[in-house]
Protein backbone atom coordinates (compact mmCIF):
# COMPACT_ATOMS: atom_id res chain seq x y z
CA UNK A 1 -78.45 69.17 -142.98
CA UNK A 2 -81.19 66.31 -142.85
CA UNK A 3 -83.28 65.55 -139.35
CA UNK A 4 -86.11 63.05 -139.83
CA UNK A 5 -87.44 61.74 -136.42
CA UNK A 6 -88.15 58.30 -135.90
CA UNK A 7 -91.24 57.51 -137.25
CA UNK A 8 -90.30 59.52 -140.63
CA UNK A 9 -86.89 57.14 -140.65
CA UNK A 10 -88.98 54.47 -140.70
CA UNK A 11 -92.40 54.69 -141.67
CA UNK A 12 -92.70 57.41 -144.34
CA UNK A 13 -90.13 58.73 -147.01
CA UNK A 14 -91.57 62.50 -147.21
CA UNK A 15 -89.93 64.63 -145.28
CA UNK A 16 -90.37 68.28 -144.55
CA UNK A 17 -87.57 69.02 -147.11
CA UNK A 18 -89.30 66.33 -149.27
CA UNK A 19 -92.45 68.38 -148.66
CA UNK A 20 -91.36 71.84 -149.71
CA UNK A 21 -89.44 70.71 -152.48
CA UNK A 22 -92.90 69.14 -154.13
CA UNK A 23 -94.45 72.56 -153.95
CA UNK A 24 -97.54 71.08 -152.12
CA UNK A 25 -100.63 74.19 -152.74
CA UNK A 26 -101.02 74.27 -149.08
CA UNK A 27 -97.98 74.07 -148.24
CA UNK A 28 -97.09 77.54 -146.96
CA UNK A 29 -100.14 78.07 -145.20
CA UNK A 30 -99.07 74.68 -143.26
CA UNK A 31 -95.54 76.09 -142.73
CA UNK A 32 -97.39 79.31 -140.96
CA UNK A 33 -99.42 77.91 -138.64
CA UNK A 34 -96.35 75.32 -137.89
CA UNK A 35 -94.08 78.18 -137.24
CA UNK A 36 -96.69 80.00 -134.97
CA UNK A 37 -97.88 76.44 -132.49
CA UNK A 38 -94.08 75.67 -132.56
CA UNK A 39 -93.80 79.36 -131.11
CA UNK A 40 -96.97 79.04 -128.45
CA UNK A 41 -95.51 75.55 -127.27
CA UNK A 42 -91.97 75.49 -127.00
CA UNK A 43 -89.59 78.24 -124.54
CA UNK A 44 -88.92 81.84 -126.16
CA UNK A 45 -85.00 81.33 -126.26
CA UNK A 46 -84.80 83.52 -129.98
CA UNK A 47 -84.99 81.66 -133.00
CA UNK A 48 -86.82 78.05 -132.92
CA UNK A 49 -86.40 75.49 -135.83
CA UNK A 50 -87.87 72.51 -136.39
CA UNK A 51 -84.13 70.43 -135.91
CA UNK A 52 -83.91 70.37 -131.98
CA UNK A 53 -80.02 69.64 -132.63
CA UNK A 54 -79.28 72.82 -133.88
CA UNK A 55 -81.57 74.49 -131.69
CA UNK A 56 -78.95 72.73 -129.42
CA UNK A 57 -75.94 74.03 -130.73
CA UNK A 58 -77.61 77.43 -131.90
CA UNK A 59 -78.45 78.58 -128.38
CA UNK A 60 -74.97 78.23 -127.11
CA UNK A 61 -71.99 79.95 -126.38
CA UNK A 62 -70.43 78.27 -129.27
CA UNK A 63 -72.97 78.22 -131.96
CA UNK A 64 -70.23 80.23 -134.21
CA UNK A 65 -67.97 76.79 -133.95
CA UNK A 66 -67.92 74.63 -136.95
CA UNK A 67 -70.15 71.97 -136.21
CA UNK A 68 -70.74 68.03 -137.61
CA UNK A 69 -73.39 65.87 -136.24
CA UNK A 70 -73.95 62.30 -137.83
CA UNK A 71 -76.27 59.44 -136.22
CA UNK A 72 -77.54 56.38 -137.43
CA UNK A 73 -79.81 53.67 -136.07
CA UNK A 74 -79.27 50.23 -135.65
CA UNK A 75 -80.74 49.48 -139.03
CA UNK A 76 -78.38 51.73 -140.79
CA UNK A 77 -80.41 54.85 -141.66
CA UNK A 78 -78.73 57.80 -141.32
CA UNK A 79 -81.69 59.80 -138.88
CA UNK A 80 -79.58 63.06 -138.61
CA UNK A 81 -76.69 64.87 -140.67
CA UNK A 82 -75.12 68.23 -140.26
CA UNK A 83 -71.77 68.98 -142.23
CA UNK A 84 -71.71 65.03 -142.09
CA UNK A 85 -69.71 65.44 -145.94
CA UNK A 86 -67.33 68.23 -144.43
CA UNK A 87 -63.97 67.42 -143.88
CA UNK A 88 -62.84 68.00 -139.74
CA UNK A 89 -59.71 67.43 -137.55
CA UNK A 90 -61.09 64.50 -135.54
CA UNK A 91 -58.41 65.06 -133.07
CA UNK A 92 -58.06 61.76 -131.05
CA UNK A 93 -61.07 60.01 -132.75
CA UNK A 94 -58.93 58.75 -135.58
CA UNK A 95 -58.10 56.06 -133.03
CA UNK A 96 -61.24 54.66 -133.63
CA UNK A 97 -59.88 53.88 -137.08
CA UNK A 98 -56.52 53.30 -135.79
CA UNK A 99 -57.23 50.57 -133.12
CA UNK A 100 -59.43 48.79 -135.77
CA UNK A 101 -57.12 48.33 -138.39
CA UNK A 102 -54.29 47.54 -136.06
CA UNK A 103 -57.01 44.23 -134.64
CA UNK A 104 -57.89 43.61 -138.56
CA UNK A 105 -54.39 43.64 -139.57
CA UNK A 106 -52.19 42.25 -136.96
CA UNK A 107 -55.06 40.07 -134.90
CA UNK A 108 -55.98 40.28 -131.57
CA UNK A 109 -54.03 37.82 -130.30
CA UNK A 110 -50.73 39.25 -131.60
CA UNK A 111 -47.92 39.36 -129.15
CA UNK A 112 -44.49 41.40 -129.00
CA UNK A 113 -41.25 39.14 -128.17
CA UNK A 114 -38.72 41.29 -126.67
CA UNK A 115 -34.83 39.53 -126.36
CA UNK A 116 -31.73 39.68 -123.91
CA UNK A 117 -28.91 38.15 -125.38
CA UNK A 118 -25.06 37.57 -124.31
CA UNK A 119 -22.16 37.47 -126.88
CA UNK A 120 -18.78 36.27 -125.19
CA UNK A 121 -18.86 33.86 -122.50
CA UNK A 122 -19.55 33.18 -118.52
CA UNK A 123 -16.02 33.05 -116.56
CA UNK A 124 -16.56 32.52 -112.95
CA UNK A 125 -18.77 35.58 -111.63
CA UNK A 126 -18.47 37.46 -115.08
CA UNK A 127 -19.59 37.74 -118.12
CA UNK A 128 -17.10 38.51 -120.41
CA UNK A 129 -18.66 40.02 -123.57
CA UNK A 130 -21.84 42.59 -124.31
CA UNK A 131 -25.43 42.33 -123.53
CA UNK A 132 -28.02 42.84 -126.27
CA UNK A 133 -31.45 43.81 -126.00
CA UNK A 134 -33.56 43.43 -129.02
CA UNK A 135 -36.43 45.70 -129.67
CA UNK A 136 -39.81 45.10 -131.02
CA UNK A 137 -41.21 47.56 -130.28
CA UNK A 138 -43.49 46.51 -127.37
CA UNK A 139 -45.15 50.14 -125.75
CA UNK A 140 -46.24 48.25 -122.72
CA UNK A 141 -43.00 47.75 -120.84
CA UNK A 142 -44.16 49.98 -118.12
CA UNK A 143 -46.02 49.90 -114.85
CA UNK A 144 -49.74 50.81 -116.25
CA UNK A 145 -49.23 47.62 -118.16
CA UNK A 146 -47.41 45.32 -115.06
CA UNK A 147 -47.75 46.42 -111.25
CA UNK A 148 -43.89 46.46 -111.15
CA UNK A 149 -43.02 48.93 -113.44
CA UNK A 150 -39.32 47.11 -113.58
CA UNK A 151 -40.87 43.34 -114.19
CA UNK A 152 -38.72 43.04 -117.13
CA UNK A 153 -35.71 44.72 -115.49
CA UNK A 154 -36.16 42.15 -112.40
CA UNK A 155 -36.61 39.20 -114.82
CA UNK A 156 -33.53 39.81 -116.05
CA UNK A 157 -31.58 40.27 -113.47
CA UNK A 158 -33.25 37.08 -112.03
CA UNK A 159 -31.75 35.25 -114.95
CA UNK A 160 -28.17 36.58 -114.57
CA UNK A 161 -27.95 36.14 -111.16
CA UNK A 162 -29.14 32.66 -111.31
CA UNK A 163 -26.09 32.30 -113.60
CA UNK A 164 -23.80 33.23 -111.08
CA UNK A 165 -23.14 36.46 -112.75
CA UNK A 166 -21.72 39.61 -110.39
CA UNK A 167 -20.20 41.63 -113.60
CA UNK A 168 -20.68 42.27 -117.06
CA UNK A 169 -17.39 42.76 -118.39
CA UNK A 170 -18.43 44.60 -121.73
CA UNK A 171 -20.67 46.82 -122.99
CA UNK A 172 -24.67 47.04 -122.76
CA UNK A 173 -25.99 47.32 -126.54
CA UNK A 174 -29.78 48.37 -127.26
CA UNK A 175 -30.80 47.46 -130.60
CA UNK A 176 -33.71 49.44 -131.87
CA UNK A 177 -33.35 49.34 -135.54
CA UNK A 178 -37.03 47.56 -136.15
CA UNK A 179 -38.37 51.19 -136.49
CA UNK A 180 -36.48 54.66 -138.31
CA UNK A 181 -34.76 57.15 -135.97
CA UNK A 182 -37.61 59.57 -136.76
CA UNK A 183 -38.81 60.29 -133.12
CA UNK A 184 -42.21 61.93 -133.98
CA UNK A 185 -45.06 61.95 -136.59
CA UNK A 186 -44.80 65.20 -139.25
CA UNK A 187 -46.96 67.77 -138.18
CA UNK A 188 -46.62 67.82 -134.27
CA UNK A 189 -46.69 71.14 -132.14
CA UNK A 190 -43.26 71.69 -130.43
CA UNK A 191 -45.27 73.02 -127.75
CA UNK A 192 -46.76 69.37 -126.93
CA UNK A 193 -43.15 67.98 -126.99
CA UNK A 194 -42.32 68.40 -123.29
CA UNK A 195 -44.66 66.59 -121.97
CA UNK A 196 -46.38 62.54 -121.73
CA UNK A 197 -48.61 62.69 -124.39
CA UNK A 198 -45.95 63.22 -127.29
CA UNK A 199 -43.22 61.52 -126.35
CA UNK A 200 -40.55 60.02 -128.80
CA UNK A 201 -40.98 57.08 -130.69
CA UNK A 202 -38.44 54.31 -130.51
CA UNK A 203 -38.92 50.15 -131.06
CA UNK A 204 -36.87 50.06 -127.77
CA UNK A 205 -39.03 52.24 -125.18
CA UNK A 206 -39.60 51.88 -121.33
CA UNK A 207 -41.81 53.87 -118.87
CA UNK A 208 -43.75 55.27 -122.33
CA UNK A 209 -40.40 57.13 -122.78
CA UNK A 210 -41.31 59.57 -120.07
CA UNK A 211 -39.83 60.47 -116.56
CA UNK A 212 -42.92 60.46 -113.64
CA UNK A 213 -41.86 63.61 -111.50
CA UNK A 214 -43.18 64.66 -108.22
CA UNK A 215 -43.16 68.13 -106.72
CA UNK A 216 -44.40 69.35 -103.14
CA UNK A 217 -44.52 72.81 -102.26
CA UNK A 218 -43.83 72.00 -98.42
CA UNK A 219 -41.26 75.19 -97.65
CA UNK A 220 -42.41 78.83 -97.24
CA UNK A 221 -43.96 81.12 -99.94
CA UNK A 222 -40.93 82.59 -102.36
CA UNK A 223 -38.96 79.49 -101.59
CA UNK A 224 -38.66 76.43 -104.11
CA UNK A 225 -40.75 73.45 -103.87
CA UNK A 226 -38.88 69.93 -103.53
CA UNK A 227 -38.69 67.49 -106.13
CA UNK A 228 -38.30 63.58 -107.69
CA UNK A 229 -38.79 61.35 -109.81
CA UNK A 230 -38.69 58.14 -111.09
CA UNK A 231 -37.18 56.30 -111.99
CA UNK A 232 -35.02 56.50 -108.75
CA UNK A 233 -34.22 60.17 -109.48
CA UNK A 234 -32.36 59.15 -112.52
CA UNK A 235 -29.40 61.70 -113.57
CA UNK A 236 -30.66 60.72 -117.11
CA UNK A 237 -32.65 63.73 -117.09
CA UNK A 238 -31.74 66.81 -115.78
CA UNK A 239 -33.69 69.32 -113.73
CA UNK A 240 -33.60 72.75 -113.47
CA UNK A 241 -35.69 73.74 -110.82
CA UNK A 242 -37.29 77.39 -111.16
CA UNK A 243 -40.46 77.00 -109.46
CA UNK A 244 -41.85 79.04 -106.57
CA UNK A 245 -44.36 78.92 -103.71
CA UNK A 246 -46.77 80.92 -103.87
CA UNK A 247 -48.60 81.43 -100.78
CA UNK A 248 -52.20 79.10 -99.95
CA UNK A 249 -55.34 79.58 -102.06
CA UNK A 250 -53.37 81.36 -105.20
CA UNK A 251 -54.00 79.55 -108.67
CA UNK A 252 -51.30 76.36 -109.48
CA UNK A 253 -49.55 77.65 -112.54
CA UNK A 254 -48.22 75.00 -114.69
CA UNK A 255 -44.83 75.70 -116.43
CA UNK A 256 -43.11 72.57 -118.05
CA UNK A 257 -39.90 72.86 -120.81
CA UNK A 258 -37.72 70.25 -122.34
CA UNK A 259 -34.78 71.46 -124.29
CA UNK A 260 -35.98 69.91 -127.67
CA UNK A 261 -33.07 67.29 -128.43
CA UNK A 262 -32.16 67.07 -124.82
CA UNK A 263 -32.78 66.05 -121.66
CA UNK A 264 -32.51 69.50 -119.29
CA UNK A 265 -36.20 69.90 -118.31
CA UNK A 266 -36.80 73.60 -117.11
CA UNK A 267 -39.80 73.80 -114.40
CA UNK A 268 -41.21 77.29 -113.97
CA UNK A 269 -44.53 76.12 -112.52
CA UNK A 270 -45.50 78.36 -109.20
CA UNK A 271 -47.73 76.20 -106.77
CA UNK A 272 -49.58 76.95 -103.86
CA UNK A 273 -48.30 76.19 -100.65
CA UNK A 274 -48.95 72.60 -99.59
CA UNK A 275 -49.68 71.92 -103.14
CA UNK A 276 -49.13 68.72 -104.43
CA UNK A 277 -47.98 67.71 -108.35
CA UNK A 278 -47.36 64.55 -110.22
CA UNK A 279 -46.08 65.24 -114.12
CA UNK A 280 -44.84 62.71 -116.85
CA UNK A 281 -42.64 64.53 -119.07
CA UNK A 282 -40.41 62.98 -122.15
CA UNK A 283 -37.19 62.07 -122.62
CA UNK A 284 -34.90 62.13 -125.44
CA UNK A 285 -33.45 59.63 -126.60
CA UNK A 286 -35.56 56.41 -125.19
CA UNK A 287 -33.07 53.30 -126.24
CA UNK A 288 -30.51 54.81 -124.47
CA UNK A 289 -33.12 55.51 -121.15
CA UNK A 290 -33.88 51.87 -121.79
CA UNK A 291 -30.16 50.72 -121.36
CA UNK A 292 -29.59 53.42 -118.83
CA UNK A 293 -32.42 52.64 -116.36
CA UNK A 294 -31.94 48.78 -117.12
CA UNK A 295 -27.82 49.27 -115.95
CA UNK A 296 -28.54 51.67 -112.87
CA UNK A 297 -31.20 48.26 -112.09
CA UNK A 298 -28.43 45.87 -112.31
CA UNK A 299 -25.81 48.19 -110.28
CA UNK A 300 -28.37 48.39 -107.36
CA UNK A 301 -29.11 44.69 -107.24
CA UNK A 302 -24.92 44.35 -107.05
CA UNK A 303 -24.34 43.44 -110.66
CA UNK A 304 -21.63 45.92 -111.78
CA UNK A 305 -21.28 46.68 -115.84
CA UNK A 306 -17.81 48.14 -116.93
CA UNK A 307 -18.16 48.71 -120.10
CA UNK A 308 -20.07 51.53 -122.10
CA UNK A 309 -24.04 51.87 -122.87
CA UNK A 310 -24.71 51.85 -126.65
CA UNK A 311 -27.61 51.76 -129.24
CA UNK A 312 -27.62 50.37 -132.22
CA UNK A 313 -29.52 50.41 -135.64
CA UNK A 314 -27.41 48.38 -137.59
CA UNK A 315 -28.36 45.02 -139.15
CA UNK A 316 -27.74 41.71 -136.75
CA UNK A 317 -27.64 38.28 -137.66
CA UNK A 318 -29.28 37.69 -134.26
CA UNK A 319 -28.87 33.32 -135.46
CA UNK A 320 -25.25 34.04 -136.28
CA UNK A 321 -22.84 31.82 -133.80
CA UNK A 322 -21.94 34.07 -131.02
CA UNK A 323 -25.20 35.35 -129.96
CA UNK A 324 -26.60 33.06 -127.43
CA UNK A 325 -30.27 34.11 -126.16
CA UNK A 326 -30.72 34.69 -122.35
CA UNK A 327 -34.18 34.90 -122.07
CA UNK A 328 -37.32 36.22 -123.93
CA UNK A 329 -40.35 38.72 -122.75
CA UNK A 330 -43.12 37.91 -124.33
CA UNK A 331 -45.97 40.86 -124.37
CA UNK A 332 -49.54 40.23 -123.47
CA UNK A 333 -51.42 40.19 -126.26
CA UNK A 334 -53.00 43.34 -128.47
CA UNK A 335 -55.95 43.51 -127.50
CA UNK A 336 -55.16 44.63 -123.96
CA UNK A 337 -52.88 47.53 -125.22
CA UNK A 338 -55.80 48.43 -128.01
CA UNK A 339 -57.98 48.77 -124.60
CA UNK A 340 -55.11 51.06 -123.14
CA UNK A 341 -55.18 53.07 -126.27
CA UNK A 342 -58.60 53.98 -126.56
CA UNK A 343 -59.94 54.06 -123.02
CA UNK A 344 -56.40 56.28 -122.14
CA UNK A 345 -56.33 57.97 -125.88
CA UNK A 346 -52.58 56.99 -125.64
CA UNK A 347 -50.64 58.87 -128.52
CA UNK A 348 -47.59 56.65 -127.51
CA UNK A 349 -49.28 53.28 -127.99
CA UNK A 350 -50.49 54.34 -131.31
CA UNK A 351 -47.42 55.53 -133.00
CA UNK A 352 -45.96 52.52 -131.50
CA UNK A 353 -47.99 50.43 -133.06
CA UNK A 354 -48.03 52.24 -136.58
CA UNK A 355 -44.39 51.79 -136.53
CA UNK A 356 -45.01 48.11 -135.78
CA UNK A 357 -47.65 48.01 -137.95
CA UNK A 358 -45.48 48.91 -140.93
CA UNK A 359 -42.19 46.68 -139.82
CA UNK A 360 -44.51 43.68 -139.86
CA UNK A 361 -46.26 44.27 -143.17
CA UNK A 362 -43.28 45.55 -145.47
CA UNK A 363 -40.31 43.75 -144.22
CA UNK A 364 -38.68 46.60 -143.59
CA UNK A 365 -37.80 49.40 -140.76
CA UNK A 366 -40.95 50.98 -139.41
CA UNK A 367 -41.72 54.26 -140.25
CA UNK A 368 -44.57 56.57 -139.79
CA UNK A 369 -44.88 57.25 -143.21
CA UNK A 370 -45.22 53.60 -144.36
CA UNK A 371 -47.40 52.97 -141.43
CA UNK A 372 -49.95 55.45 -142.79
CA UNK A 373 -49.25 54.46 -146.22
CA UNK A 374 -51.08 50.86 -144.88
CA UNK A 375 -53.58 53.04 -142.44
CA UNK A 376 -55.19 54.58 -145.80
CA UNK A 377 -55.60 51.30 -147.30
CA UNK A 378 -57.67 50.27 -144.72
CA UNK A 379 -59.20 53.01 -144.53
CA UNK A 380 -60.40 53.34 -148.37
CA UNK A 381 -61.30 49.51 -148.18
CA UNK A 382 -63.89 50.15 -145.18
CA UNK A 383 -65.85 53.22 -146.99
CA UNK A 384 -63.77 55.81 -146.49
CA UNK A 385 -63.55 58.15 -149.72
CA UNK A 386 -60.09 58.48 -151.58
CA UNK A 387 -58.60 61.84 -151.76
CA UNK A 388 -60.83 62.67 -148.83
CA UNK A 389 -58.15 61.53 -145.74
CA UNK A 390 -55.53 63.77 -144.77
CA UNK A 391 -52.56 61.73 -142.16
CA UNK A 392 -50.38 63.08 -140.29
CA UNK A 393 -50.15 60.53 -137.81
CA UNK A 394 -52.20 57.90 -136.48
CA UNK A 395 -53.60 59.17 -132.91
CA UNK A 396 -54.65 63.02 -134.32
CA UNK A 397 -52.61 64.64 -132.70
CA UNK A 398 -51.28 66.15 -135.84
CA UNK A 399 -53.46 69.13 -136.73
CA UNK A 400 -53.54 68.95 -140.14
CA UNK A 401 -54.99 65.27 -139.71
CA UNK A 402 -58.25 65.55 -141.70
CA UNK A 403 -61.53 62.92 -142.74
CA UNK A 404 -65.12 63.41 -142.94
CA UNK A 405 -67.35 62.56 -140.01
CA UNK A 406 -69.94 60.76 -142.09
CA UNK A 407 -67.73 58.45 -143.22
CA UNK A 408 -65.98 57.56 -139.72
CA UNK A 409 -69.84 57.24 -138.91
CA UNK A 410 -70.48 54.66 -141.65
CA UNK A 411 -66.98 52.82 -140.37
CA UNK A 412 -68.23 52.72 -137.30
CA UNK A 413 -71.33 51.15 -138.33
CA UNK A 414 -69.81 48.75 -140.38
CA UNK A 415 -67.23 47.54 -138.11
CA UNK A 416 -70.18 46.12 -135.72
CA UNK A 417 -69.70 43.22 -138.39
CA UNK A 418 -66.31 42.31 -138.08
CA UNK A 419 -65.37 39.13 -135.96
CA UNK A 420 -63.27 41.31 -133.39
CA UNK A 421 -65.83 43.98 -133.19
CA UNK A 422 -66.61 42.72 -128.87
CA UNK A 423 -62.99 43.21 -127.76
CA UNK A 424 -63.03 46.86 -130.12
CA UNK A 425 -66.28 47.41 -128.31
CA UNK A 426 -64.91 46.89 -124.71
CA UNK A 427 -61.65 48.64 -125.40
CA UNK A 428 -64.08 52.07 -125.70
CA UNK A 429 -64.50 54.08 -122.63
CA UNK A 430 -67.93 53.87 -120.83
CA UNK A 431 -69.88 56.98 -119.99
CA UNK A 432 -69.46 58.15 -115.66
CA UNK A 433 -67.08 54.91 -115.67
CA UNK A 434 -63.72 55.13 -116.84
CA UNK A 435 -61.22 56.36 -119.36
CA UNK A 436 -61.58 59.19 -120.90
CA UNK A 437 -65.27 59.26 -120.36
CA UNK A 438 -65.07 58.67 -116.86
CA UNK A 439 -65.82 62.62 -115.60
CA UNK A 440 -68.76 62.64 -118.04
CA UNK A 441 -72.24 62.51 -118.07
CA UNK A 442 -72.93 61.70 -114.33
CA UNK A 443 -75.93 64.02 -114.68
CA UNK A 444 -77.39 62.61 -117.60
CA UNK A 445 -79.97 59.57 -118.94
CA UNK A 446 -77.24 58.64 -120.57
CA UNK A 447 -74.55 57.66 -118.12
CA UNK A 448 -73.22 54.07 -118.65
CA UNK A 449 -75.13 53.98 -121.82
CA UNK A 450 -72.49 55.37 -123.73
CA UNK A 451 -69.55 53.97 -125.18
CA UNK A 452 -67.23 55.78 -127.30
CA UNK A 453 -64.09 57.97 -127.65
CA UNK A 454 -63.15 61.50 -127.14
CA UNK A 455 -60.82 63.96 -128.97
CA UNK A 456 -59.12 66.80 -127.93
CA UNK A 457 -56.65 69.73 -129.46
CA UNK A 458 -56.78 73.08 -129.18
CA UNK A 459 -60.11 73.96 -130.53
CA UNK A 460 -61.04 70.89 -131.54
CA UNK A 461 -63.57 68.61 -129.52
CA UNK A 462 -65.09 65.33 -130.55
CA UNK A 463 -66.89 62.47 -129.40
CA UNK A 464 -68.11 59.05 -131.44
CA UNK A 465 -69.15 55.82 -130.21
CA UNK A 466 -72.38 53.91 -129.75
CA UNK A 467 -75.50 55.26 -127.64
CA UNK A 468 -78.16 52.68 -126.21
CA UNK A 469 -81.20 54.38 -126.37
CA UNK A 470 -84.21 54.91 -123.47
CA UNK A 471 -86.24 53.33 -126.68
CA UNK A 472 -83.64 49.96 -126.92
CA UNK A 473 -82.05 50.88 -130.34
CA UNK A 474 -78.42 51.89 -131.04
CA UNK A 475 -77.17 54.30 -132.41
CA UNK A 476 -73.91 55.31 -133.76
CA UNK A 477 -73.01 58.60 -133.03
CA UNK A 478 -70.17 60.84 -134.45
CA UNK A 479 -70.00 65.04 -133.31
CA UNK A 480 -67.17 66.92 -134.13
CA UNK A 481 -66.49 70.73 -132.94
CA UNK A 482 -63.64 72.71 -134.30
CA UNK A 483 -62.41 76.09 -134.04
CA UNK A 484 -64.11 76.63 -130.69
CA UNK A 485 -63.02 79.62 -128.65
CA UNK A 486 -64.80 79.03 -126.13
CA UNK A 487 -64.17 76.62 -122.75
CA UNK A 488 -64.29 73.07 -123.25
CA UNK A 489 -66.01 72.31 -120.53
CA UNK A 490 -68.79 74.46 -122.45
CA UNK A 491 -68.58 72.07 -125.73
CA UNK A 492 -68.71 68.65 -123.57
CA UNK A 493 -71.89 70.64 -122.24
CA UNK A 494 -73.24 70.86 -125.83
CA UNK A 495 -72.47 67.08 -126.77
CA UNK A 496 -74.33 66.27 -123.80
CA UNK A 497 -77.48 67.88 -124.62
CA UNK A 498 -77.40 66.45 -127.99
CA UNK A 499 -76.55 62.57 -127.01
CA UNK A 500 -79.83 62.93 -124.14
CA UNK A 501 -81.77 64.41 -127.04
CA UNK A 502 -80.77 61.26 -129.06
CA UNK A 503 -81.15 58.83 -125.55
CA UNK A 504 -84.60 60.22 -125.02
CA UNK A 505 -86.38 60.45 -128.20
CA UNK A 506 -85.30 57.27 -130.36
């Protein structure tokens, strides 16, 4: 552990370590009377050092935590390190890395090109042949990304019923073979599965391969609550409905199960009456909820398909004669979705993109594997130590996903430099604003002057960005907690105190 204050960081290079180690005559006599004004001055809250950070952390409810603190000014000195060489689980700070390698290595600018195409041919009112839809693995074909959550599904229909078109005589093919079949990253809980923030992975994905369901306990206590969902109460999924009302001011208790491989969803929840829900929960199988949702589309807007709804991973000629292209979606560009990653810590986006990442790069199918593969790289070329990164995935979701918080201090340093460092800084959340960060720090000097990133898995907490100081400096901040056992509510408490600590006194 070092502390130095500011004027020690930058006017002297003795510090009270420095000090002792020199074996100064006078110095234990100094260290004394230190000890006993440091006692008359400051509050009598047990055992005062002189490192007000771990004073911090050491008068909490979680002081037994494993704890990592790094900071460094705007000149790059390194004013305060705690475990700063330790290896954590950064939880969903690894998109910090993430989000800047996916900028550095694919460009801001970078779009995804998604493709209807016919084979056969128009005859009259029907289209006699299949319908292809290439993925490219675009996350953002959803309504947090459009305000019509079917703007592709629309545009498409558009285009066939400018044709004339009333039925597709043949079958409805989604092609997803840019990525593997692999629908998750190794080293995912099965417990997480269920639900929005680990769905599966597919180049071919709509909605962020989730289901939005809505349940409102409006009957009687004992009695079940009613439900939907979208999209238009699709029979895609299926529900089995356990829940109960329970009767006004009882505690809602969430229940939420997906058959893993399936698409039953068991809901056990028991709300209070009058109680209102809203729950994203994954499907299996996303190409074919693609295709699916796309065909229910056309039947509603009166174009009827006959034939059957199938996916595809094998290799297409997509040039060869026969294939003539319909129409083209082309994405907005990265840097909006690296925005929606890191303000939203989207695992969904960021898989996506590893995937993508890895397609583009090799040549060849996207995997996860691959995609980390290039995701070290990066990593050891911007000052991160080899043989000191454990992947898993590329959002930290993964619990055995391991780094060391000095060095993801140092990267985020460093990447102040790099030409696209403006649209990584305005992709962070901002303290009391939005994102992630947008319940936090309403209290506090700090407020807006925040920007950074939060993590979260079960007992792991973390929080890294860049603080603009009451003194007009900034500073880059990394603190990781794991193996808490305490609320987290209690550890966001403790981050606090130590980012106003930095705010007011450099």
């Amino acid at each position: 552990m070092k502390f130095l204050r500011r004027f020690s960081a930058r006017r002297s290079n003795i510090s009270v370590t420095d000090v002792k180690n020199h074996h100064f005559p006078f110095f234990p006599s100094l260290l004394c009377f230190g000890f006993l004004l440091f006692g008359l001055i400051t509050p009598a809250r047990g055992f005062q050092t002189v490192d007000p950070v771990q004073d911090i952390i050491r008068q909490s409810h979680a002081a037994s935590s494993f704890w990592s603190v790094v900071v460094r000014d705007s000149e790059n000195n390194v004013i305060y390190d705690y475990n700063g060489d330790k290896l954590i689980r950064p939880a969903s700070n690894l998109k910090l890395v993430s989000s800047a390698a996916f900028l550095e290595l694919l460009g801001h600018d970078h779009q995804f090109n998604t493709k209807l195409y016919g084979t056969g041919e128009q005859d009259g009112q029907t289209w006699r042949g299949d319908l292809y839809i290439r993925g490219n693995g675009d996350p953002s074909i959803n309504g947090e990304a459009y305000d019509d959550p079917f703007f592709l599904f629309e545009r498409w229909y558009s285009v066939l019923d400018s044709m004339g078109i009333e039925t597709i005589d043949g079958n409805i093919i989604g092609h997803d073979g840019l990525f593997d079949d692999v629908p998750y990253p190794r080293g995912w809980e099965w417990d997480d599965l269920s639900y929005y923030y680990a769905p599966e992975i597919s180049a071919l994905s709509f909605n962020m391969n989730v289901v939005n369901l809505e349940v409102r306990a409006d009957g009687s206590p004992g009695s079940r609550p009613s439900i939907t969902w979208f999209p238009f109460d699709t029979p895609y999924v299926r529900f089995v409905n356990e829940q109960t009302i329970t009767p006004q001011g009882t505690r809602f208790d969430e229940s939420y199960r997906r058959e893993l491989g399936e698409n039953t969803i068991y809901l056990r929840s028991r709300l209070p009456q009058g109680y209102y829900e809203t729950e994203p929960l994954s499907i299996h199988n996303p190409s074919l909820f693609f295709i699916d949702t796309f065909s229910r589309y056309l039947d509603r807007h009166g174009i009827n398909v006959r034939g059957q709804l199938l996916v595809s991973q094998e290799r297409v000629n997509w040039d060869a004669p026969g294939f003539t292209p319909l129409d083209s979606h082309r994405s907005k560009p990265l840097s909006t979705m690296i925005t929606r990653l890191n303000r939203e810590s989207d695992n969904f986006y960021t898989e996506m993109l590893l995937k993508y990442l890895a397609s583009e790069k090799y040549g060849v199918q996207g995997t996860t594997e691959l995609g980390l593969q290039l995701l070290e790289e990066y990593m050891e070329s911007n000052g991160f130590t080899p043989g000191s990164i454990m992947l898993r995935d590329a959002s930290g979701m993964a619990p055995a996903t391991q780094l060391k918080a000095g060095e993801l201090n140092h990267f985020l340093f460093q990447i102040q430099y790099k030409p696209y460092f403006d649209i990584y800084l305005n992709s962070l959340s901002v303290g009391s604003r939005n994102g992630t960060l947008r319940y936090r720090f309403h209290n506090s000097p700090v407020s807006d002057g925040f920007r950074g990133k939060t993590g979260f898995l079960s007992g792991v907490r973390s929080l890294s960005g860049y603080l603009e100081t009451a003194g007009g400096d900034r500073l880059v901040v990394t603190i990781a907690t794991n193996n808490y056992t305490v609320r987290t509510a209690v550890v966001d408490l403790i981050h606090e105190r130590i980012l106003n600590y930095l705010y007011t006194n450099y």
